[in-house]
Protein backbone atom coordinates (compact mmCIF):
# COMPACT_ATOMS: atom_id res chain seq x y z
CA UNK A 1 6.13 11.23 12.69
CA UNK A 2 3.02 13.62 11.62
CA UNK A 3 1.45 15.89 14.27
CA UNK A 4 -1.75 17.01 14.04
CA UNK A 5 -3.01 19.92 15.89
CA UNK A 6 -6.64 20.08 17.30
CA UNK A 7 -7.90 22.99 19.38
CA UNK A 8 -4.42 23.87 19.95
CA UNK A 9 -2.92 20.66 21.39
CA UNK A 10 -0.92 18.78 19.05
CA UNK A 11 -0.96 15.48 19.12
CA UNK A 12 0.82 12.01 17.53
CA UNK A 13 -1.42 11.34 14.28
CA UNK A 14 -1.69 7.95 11.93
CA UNK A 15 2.13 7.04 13.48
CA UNK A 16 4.05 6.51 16.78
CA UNK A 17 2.66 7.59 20.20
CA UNK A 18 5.16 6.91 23.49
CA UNK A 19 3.69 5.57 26.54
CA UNK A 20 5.46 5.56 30.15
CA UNK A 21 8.97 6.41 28.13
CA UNK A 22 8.52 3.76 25.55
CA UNK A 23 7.39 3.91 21.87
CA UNK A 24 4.19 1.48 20.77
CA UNK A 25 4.59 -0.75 17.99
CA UNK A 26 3.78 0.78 15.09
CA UNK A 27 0.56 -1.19 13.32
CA UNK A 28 -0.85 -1.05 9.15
CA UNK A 29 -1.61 1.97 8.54
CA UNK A 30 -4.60 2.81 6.30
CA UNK A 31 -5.46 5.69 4.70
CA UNK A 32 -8.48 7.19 2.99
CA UNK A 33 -8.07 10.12 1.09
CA UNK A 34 -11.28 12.42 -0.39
CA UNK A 35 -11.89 11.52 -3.67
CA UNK A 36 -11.02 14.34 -6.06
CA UNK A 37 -12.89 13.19 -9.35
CA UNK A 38 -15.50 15.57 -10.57
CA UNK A 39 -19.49 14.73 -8.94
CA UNK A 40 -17.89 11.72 -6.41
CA UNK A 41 -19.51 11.98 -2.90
CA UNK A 42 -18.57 9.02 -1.42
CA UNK A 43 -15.94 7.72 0.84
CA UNK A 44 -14.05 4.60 0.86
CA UNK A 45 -14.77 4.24 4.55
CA UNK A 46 -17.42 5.51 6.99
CA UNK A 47 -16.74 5.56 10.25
CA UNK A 48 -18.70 2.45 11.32
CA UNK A 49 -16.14 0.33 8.85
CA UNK A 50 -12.85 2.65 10.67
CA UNK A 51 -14.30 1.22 14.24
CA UNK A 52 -14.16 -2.00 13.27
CA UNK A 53 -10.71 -1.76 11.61
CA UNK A 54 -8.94 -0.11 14.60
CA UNK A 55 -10.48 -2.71 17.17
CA UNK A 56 -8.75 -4.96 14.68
CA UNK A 57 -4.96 -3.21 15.42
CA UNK A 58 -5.47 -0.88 12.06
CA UNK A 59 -4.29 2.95 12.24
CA UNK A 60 -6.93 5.18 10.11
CA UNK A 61 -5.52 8.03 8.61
CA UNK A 62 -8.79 10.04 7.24
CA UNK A 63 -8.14 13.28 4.88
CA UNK A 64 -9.60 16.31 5.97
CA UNK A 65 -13.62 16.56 4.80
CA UNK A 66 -13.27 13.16 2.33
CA UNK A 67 -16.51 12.04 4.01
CA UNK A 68 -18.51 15.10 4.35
CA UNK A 69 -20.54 15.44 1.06
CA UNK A 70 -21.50 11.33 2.20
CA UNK A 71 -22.71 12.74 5.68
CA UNK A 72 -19.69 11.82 7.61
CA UNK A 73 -18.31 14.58 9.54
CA UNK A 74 -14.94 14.67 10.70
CA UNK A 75 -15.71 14.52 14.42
CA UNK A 76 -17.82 10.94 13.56
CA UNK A 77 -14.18 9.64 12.08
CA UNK A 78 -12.48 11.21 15.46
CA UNK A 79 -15.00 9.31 17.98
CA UNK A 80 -14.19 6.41 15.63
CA UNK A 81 -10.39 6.14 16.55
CA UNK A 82 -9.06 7.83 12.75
CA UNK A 83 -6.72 10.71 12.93
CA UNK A 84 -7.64 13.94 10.40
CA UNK A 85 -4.95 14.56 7.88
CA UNK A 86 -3.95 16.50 5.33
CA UNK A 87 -3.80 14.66 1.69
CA UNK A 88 -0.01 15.90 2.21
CA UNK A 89 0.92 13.74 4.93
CA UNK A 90 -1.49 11.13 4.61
CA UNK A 91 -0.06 9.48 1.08
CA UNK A 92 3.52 9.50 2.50
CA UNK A 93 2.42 7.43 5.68
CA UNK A 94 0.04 4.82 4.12
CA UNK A 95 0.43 1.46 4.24
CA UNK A 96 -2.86 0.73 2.57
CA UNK A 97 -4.79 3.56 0.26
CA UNK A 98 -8.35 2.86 0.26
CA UNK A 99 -9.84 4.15 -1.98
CA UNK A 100 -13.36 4.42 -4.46
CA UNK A 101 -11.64 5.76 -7.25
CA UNK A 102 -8.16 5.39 -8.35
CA UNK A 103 -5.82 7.97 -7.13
CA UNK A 104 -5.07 11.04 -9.08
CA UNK A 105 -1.61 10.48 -10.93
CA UNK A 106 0.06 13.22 -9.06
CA UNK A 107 -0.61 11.03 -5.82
CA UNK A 108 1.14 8.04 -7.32
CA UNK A 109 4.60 9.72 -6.72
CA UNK A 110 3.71 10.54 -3.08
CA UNK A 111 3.20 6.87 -2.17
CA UNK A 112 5.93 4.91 -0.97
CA UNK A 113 7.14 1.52 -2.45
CA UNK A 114 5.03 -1.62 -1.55
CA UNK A 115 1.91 0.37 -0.49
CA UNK A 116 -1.68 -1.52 -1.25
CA UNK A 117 -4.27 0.08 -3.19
CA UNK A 118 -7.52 -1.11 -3.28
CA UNK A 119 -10.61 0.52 -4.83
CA UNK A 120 -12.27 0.75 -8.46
CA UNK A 121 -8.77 0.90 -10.18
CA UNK A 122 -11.01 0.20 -14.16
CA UNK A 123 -8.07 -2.20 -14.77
CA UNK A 124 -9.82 -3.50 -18.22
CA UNK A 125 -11.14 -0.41 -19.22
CA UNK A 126 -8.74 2.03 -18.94
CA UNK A 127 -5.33 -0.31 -18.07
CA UNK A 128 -2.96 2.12 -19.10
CA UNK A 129 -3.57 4.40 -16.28
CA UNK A 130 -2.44 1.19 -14.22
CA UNK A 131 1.26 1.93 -15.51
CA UNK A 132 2.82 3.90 -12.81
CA UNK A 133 1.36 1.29 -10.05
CA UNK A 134 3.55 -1.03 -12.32
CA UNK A 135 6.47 1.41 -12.64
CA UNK A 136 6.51 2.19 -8.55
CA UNK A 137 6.25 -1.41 -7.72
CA UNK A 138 3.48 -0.88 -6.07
CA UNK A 139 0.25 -3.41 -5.32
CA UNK A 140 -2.67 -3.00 -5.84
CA UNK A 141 -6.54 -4.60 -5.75
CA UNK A 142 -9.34 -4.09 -8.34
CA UNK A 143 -12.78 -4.02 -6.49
CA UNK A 144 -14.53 -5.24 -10.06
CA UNK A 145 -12.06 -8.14 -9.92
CA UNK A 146 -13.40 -9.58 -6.93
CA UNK A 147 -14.66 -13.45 -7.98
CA UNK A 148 -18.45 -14.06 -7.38
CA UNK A 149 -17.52 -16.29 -5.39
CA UNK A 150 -19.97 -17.85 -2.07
CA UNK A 151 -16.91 -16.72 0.23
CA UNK A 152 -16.96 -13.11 -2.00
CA UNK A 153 -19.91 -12.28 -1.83
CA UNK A 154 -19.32 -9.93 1.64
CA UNK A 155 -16.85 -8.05 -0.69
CA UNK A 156 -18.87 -7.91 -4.02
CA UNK A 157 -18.89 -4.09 -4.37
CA UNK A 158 -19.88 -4.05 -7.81
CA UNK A 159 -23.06 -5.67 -6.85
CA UNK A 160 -23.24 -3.22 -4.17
CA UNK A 161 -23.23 -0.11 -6.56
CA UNK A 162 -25.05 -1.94 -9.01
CA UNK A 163 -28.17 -2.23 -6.29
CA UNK A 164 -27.90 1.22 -5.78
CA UNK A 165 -27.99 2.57 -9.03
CA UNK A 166 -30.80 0.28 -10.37
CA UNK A 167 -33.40 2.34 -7.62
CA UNK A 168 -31.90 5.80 -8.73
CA UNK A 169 -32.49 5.05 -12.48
CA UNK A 170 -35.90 4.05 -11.64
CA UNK A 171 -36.30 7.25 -9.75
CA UNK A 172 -34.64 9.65 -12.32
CA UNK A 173 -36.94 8.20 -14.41
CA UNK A 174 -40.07 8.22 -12.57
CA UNK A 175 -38.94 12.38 -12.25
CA UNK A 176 -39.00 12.93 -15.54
CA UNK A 177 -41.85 10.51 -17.07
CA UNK A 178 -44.86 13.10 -17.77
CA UNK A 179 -47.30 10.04 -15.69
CA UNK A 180 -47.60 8.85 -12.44
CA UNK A 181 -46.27 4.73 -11.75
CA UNK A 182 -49.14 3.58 -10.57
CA UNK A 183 -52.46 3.15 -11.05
CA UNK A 184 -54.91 5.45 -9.57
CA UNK A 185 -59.15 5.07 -9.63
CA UNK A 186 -60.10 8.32 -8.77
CA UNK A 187 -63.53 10.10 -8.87
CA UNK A 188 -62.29 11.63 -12.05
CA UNK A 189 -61.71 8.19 -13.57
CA UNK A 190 -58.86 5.54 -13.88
CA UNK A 191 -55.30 5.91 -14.46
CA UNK A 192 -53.36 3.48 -16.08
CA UNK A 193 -50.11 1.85 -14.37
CA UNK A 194 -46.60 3.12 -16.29
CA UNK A 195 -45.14 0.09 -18.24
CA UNK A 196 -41.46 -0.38 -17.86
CA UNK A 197 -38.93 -2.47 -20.10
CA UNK A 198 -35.81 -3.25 -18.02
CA UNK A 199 -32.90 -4.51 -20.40
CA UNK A 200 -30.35 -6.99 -18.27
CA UNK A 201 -31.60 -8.68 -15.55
CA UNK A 202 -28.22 -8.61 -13.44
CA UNK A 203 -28.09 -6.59 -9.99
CA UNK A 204 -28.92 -3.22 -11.37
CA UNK A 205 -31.50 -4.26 -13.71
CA UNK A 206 -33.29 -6.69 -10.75
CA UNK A 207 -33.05 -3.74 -8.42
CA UNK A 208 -34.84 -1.43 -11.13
CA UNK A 209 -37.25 -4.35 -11.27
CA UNK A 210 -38.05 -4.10 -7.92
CA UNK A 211 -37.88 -0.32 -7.67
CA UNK A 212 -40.34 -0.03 -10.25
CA UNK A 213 -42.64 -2.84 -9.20
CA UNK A 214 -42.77 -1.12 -5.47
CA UNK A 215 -44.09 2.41 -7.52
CA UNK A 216 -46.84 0.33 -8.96
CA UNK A 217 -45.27 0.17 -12.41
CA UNK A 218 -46.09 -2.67 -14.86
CA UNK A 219 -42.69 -4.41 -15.56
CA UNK A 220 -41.25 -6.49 -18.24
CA UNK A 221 -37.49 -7.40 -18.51
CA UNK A 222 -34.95 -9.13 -21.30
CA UNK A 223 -31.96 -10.59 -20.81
CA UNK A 224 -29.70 -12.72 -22.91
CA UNK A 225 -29.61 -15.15 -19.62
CA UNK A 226 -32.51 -17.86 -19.53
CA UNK A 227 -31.12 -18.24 -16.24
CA UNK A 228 -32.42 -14.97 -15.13
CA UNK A 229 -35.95 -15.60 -15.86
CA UNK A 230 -36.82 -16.71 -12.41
CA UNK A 231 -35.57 -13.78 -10.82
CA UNK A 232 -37.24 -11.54 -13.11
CA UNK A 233 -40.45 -13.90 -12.65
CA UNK A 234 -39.73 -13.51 -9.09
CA UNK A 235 -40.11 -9.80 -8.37
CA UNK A 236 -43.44 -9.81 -10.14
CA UNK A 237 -42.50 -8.78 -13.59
CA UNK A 238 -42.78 -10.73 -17.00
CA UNK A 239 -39.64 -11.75 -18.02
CA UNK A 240 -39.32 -12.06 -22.49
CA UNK A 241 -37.77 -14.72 -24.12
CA UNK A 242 -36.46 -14.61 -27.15
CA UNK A 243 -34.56 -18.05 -28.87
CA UNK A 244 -30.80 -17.34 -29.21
CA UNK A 245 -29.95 -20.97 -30.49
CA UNK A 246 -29.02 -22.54 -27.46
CA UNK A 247 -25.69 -20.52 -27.52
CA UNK A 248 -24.19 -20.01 -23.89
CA UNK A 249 -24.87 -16.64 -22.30
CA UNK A 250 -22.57 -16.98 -19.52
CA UNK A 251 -19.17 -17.30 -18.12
CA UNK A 252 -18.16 -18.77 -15.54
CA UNK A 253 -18.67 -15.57 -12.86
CA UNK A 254 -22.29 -15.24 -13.90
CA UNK A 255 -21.47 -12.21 -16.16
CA UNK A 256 -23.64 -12.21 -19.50
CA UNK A 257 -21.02 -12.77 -22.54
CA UNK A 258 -20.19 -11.20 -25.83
CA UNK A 259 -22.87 -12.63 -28.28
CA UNK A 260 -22.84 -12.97 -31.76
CA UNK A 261 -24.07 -10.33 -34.04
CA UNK A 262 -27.03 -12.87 -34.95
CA UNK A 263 -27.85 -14.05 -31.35
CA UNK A 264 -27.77 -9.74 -30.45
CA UNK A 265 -30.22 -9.19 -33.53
CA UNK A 266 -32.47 -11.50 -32.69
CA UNK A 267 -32.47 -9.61 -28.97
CA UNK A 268 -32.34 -6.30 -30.27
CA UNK A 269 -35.41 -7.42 -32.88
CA UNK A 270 -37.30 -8.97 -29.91
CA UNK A 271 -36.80 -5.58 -27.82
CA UNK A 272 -37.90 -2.99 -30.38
CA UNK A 273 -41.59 -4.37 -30.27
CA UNK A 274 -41.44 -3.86 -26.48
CA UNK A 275 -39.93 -0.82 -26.49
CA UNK A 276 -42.45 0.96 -28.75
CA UNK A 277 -45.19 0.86 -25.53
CA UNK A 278 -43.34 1.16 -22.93
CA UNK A 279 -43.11 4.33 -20.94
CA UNK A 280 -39.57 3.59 -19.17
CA UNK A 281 -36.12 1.89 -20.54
CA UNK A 282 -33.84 1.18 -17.99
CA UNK A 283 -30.83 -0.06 -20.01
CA UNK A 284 -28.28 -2.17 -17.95
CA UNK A 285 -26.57 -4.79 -20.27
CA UNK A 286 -22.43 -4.95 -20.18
CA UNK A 287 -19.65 -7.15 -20.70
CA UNK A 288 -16.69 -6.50 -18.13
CA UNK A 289 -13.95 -4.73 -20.49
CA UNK A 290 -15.94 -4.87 -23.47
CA UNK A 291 -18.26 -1.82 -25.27
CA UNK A 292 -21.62 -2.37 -24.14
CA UNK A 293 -23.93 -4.10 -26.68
CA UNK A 294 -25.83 -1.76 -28.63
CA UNK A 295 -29.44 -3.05 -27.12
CA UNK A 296 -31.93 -0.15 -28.47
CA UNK A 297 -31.33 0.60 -32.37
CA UNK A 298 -31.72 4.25 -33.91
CA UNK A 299 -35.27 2.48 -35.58
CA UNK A 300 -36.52 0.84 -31.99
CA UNK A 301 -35.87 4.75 -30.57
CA UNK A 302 -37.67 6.31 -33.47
CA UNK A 303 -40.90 4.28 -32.79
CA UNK A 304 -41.04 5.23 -29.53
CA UNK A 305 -43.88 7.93 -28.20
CA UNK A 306 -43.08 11.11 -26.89
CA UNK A 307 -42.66 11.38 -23.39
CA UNK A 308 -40.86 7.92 -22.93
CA UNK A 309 -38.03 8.50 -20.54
CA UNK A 310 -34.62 5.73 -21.00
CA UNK A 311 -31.94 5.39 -18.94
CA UNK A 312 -29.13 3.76 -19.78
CA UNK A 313 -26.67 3.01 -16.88
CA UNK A 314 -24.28 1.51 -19.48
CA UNK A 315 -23.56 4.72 -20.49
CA UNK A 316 -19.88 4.94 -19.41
CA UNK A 317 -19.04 1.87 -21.84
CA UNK A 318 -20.72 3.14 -24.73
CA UNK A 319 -23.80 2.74 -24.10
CA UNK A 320 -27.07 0.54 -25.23
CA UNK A 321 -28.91 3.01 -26.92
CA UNK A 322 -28.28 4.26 -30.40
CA UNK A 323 -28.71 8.31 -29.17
CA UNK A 324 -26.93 8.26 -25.64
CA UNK A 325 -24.20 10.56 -25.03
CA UNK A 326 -22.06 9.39 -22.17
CA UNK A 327 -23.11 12.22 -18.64
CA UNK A 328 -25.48 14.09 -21.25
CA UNK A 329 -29.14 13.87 -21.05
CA UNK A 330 -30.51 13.82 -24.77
CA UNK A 331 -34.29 15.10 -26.51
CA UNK A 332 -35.04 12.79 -29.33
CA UNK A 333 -38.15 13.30 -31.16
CA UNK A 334 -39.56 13.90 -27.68
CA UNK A 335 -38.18 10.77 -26.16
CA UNK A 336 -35.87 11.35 -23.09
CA UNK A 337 -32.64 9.61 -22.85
CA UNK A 338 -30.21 10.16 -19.94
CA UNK A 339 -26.85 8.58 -19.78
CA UNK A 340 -25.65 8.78 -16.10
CA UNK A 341 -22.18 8.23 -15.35
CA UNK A 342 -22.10 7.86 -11.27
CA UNK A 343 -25.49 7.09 -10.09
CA UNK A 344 -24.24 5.62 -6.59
CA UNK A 345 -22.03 9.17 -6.13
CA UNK A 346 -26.01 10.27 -6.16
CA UNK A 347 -27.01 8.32 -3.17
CA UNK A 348 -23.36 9.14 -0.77
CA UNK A 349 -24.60 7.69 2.11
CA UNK A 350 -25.88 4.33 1.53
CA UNK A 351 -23.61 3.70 -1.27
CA UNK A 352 -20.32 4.59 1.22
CA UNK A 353 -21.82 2.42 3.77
CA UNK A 354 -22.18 -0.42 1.44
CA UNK A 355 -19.01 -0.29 -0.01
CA UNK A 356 -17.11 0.43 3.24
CA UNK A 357 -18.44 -2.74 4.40
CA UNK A 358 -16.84 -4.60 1.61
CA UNK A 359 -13.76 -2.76 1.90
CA UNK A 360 -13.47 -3.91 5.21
CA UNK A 361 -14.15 -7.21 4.76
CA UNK A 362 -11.40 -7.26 2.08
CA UNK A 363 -8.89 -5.70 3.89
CA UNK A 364 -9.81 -8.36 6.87
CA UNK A 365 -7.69 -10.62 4.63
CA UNK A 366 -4.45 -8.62 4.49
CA UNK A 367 -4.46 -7.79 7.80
CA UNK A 368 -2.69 -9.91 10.58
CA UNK A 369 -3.25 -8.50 13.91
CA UNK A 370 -2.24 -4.82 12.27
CA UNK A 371 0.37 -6.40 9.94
CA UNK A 372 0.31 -6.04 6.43
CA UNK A 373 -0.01 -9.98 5.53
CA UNK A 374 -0.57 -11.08 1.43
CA UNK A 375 -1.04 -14.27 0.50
CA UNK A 376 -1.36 -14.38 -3.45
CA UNK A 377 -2.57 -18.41 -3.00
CA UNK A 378 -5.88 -16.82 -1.55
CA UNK A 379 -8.73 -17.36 -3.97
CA UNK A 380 -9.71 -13.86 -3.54
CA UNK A 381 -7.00 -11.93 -3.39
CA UNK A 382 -5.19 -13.61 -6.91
CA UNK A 383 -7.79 -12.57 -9.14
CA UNK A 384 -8.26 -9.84 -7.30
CA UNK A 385 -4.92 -8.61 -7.75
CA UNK A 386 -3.90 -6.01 -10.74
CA UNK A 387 -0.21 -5.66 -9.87
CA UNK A 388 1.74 -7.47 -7.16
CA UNK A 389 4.64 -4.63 -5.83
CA UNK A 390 5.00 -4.17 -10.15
CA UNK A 391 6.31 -7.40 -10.93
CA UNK A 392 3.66 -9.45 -11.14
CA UNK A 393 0.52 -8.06 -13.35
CA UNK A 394 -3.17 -9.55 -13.68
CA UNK A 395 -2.30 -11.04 -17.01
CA UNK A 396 -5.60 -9.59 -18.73
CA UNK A 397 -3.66 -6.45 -17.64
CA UNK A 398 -0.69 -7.17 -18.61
CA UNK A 399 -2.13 -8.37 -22.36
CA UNK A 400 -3.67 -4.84 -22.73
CA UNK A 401 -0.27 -3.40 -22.15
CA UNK A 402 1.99 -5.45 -23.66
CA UNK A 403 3.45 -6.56 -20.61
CA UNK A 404 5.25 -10.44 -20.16
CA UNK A 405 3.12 -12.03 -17.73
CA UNK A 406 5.43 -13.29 -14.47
C-alpha cells in the first residue's frame, strides 16, 4: 500500500483503505501519468472523465502536475475522487496506464505483468518501440486502431485530434498570411477575401474547411475521395475533381488508399494550377502506416507568390510538400511552409477533454463493476488490440517485426 501525505495527514492512496476493522475490496486501478515527451500538454484524463470512472468502481491514480499545462489543477483531480502520486508509485500500482503518448521505455520495466495500456502507442509507424510491451507480456490498445465503426465512433480519438488540429492550422496560418480572411469594403476601398486550397478532405482537412470558411476565406478542397465531395460542397467550399480512372480511393474504414503513381500525378497535376493563386495550403493527405503522398511538387511550390503561407499537418509522415521539414518552419522563395508536429498539444484543453471522453468510453468496455474484464471477441477491442499480455500481436504488428502471428 502507497501513502500519500497531504497537509500533513497521510492517507491510503490508489490502494486499500480499512473501514470499521475490515479492508475494502480492492477495484481496477487506473493510472495517468504526465506525459514526458517534449511540447505535450495534454492529459489522458481530465477530471470530468476521472468522475465518471470512479462512480463506475475505478481507482484514479493521477501523477503529480500531468494535467496542469491542460488547465487541470491537482485539487480539480482531488474533488474528482483521484489520488496525487508520484510517477514512482503510480507505474508499480496500475492496473490500466492511460495514457496520450506511449510511455517512456524506462517506465516499461516499472509496470507489472498483465497491465493495459491504452493511448497513441504509433503501432505502424514506429512498431519496434512496441517490443518490450511484447517482451513483458503486457497488453496493450492503439487509440489509431480503433475501427470507424457506428458503435466507435464515441471512441474515435483520431478524429478527435484531427478536428482540432484542422482549426489550429487554419489559425497558424491566418497568423502568418500578410492579408486579412475576409473581405472588407471600407471607405478606403475593397479588400479581397483570402483563397484557401485544403488538400484531403478527411476530419482535419473538413475542419480547416470550416475554420476557414467561418474567417470569411474563399475555399477550395481536393481529395482523391469522390465521396468527399459533398462534404466539401457542404461547408460552402468548391470541392475539385480531377478523373483518377475509376480506381478505388478507399478501404474499407473510410481511410483514402495508396494510389498509383499515375492516379497521384494526375492529382498532384490538377493541384499545382490551384495552388499557384491561392493564399493558404493546408496539407492533410495520409495513409495509416504509409509515407504521406507527396501532394505539392518542388515546381507547384516554385510558382507560388510570395507571401503564401502552407501548412502541412502530414508533416510527421513525411510530409506533402516537396520543402517541409518535419517541426521546422521553412522560407522558400518567400513562400511560408510550416510543418507542425503536435497541433492538438497546442490547444491542451479542448483536445484533453475530447480525448478523455474517448478514453473513457473505451475503458467502459474493460471494466466490470471495477474489474479488469477483456473480451478479445469484442469488435472493438480485437482490432484495437496491439499485443494481448505478449502473446498475441496485431498481426500488421507482428509482420513489421517479424513476429509469428498466434
Amino acid at each position: 500500500m502507497f501513502l500519500l501525505d497531504i497537509a500533513g495527514v497521510t492517507i491510503p492512496s490508489f490502494a486499500e483503505s480499512e473501514s470499521c476493522g475490515e479492508r475494502k475490496r480492492t477495484y481496477m486501478k487506473i493510472a495517468v501519468p504526465r506525459e514526458q515527451q517534449q511540447g505535450e500538454a495534454r492529459v489522458a484524463l481530465t477530471p470530468e472523465s476521472v468522475k465518471k470512472l470512479v462512480a463506475a468502481s475505478a481507482e484514479v491514480g493521477i501523477e503529480t502536475g500531468a494535467g496542469v499545462h491542460a488547465g487541470f489543477p491537482d485539487a480539480d483531480y482531488q474533488t474528482a475522487g483521484a489520488s496525487l502520486m508520484s510517477r514512482a508509485d503510480l507505474l508499480p500500482e496500475a492496473d490500466i496506464l492511460a495514457c496520450v503518448n506511449r510511455p517512456e521505455p524506462g517506465d516499461f520495466a516499472k509496470l507489472k505483468q498483465g497491465v493495459v495500456i491504452i493511448g497513441f502507442l504509433k503501432p505502424l509507424d514506429e512498431p519496434a518501440a512496441l517490443e518490450p510491451i511484447i517482451a513483458r507480456k503486457l497488453t496493450a490498445f492503439a487509440m489509431e486502431l480503433v475501427p470507424r465503426s457506428t458503435r466507435a465512433q464515441s471512441m474515435d480519438a483520431l478524429s478527435s485530434m484531427a478536428t482540432v488540429a484542422g482549426y489550429k492550422a487554419v489559425l497558424i496560418a491566418a497568423a502568418r498570411l500578410p492579408r486579412m480572411f475576409p473581405m472588407l469594403m471600407t471607405a478606403a476601398g475593397t479588400v479581397p477575401p483570402a483563397k484557401v486550397l485544403v488538400l484531403g478532405a478527411g476530419v482535419a482537412g473538413l475542419q480547416a474547411i470550416a475554420t476557414a470558411r467561418r474567417l470569411g476565406a474563399v475555399v477550395e478542397a481536393y481529395d482523391v475521395r469522390a465521396a468527399a465531395g459533398q462534404d466539401v460542397k457542404s461547408l460552402g467550399a468548391k470541392f475539385l475533381e480531377v478523373d483518377l480512372g475509376g480506381i478505388e480511393t478507399q478501404d474499407a474504414g473510410g481511410y483514402a488508399q495508396e494510389l498509383s503513381p499515375e492516379a497521384l500525378q494526375r492529382g498532384r497535376d490538377m493541384v499545382a494550377k490551384h495552388a499557384a493563386t491561392s493564399d493558404v495550403i493546408i496539407t492533410t493527405a495520409q495513409v495509416p502506416g504509409r509515407k504521406a503522398p507527396l501532394m505539392l511538387t518542388e515546381d507547384a511550390v516554385n510558382n507560388m507568390r510570395p507571401g503564401a503561407v502552407i501548412v502541412d499537418l502530414a508533416a510527421s509522415t513525411g510530409g506533402n510538400v516537396a520543402y517541409t521539414k518535419p517541426g521546422e518552419d521553412v522560407d522558400h522563395n518567400g513562400v511560408t511552409i510550416l510543418g507542425p508536429l503536435n497541433l492538438p498539444a497546442t490547444v491542451p484543453g479542448h483536445a484533453s477533454q475530447l480525448y478523455s471522453r474517448n478514453l473513457t468510453t473505451f475503458i467502459a468496455l474493460i471494466n466490470d463493476k471495477g474489474t479488469l474484464k477483456i473480451d478479445m471477441n469484442d469488435d472493438i477491442l480485437k482490432p484495437a488490440c496491439v499485443a494481448y499480455e505478449g502473446g498475441s500481436v496485431h498481426p500488421k504488428v507482428a509482420a513489421a517485426l517479424g513476429h509469428a502471428v498466434a
